[in-house]
Protein backbone atom coordinates (compact mmCIF):
# COMPACT_ATOMS: atom_id res chain seq x y z
CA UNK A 1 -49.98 -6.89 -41.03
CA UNK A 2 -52.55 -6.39 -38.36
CA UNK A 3 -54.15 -3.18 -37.38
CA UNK A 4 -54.02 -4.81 -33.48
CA UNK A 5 -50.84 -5.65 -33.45
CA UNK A 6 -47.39 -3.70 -33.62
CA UNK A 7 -45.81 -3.22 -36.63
CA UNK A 8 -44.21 -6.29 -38.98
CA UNK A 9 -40.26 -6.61 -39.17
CA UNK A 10 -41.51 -5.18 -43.26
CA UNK A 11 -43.43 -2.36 -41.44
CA UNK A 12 -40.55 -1.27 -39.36
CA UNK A 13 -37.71 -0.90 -42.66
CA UNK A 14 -40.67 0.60 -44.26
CA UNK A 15 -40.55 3.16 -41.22
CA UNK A 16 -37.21 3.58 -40.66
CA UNK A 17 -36.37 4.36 -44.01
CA UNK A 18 -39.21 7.05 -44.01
CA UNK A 19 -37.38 7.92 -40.68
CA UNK A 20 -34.31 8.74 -43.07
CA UNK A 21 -35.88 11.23 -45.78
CA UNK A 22 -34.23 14.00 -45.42
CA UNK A 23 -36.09 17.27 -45.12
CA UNK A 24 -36.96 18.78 -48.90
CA UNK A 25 -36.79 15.03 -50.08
CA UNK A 26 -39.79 12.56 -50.97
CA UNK A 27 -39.99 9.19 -52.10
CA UNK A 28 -42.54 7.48 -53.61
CA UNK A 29 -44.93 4.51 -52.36
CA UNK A 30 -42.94 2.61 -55.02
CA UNK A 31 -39.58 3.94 -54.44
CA UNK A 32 -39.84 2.70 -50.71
CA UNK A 33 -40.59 -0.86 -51.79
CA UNK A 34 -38.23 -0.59 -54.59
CA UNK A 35 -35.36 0.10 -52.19
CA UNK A 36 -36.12 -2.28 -49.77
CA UNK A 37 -36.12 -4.82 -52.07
CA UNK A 38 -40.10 -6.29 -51.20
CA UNK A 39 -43.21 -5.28 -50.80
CA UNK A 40 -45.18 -2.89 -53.76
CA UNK A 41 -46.18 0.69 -53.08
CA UNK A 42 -49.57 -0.81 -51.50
CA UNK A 43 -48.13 -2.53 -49.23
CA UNK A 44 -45.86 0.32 -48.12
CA UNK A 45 -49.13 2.70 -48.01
CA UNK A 46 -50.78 0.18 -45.86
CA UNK A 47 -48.06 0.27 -43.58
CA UNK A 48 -47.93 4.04 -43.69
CA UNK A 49 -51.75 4.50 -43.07
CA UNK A 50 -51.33 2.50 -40.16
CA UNK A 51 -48.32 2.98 -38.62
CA UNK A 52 -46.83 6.29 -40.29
CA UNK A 53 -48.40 8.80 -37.96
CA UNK A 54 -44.84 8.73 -35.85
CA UNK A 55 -42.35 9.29 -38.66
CA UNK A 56 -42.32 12.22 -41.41
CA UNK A 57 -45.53 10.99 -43.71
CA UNK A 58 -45.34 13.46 -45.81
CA UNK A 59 -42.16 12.93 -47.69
CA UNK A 60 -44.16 9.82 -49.03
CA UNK A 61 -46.11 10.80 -52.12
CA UNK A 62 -47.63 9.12 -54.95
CA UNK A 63 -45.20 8.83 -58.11
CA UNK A 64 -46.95 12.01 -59.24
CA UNK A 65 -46.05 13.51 -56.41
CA UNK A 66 -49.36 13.84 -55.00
CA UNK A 67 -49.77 13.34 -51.04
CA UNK A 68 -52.38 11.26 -49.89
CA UNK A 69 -55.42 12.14 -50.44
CA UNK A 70 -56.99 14.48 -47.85
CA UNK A 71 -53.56 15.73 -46.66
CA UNK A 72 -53.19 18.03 -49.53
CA UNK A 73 -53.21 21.42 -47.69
CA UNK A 74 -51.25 20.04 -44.94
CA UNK A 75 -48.18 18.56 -46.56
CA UNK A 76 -48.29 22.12 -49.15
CA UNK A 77 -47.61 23.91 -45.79
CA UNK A 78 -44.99 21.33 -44.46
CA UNK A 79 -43.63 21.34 -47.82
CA UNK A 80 -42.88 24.79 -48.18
CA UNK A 81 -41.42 24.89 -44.64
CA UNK A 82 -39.10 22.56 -45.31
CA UNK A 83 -38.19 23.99 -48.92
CA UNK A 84 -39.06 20.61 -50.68
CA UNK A 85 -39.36 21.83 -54.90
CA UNK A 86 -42.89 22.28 -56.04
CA UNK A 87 -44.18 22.18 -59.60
CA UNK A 88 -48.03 23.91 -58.58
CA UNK A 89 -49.34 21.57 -55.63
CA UNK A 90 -47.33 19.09 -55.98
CA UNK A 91 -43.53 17.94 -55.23
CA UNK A 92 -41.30 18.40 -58.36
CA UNK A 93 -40.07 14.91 -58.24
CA UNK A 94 -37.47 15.22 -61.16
CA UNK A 95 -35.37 17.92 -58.29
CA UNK A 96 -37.12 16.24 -54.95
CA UNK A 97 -36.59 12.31 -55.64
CA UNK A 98 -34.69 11.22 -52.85
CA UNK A 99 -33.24 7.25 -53.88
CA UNK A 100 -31.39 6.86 -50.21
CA UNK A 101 -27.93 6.44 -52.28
CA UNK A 102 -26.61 7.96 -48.69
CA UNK A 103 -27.71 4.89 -46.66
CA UNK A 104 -26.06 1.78 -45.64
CA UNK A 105 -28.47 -1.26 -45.75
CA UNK A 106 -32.11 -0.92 -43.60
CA UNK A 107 -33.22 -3.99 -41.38
């Protein structure tokens, strides 16, 4: 991946899976890689810190499900417009987990 050039053909399933969460669902860093079958949730936040400004970034959390860091107050407003479960500040994932069971294959 380079930050000059477009996105990688990893970069764009990465993306359009994102594309896919539906509202009041997350996934982790880790479940994105995990269903795509490559990658590891660093890779996937690289792509998402430089390409994930177009799709819905904040139904990607840490497995914690923490947002990024310095998009806290941001995705709590998002969040709770979109009726995603909360445990405090961050997404319940036991209820929010979304594992893209719905999909047929990406790429």
């Amino acid at each position: 991946m380079t930050p000059s050039g477009g996105p990688t053909p990893f970069a764009e399933r990465v993306l359009d899976l994102v594309e896919r969460i539906p509202a009041g669902k997350v996934m982790s860093y880790g479940d994105i890689a995990e269903f795509l079958g490559e990658g590891g949730p660093r890779q996937v936040g690289r792509v998402m810190a430089l390409w994930g400004g177009g799709v819905p970034w904040w139904r990607v959390v840490h497995a914690d499900g923490t947002p990024a860091p310095g998009h806290e107050e941001r995705c709590l407003r998002i969040w709770r417009r979109e009726g995603t479960p909360l445990r405090g500040e961050r997404v319940d994932m036991r209820v929010a987990r979304w594992d893209g069971s719905s999909l047929s294959e990406i790429g």
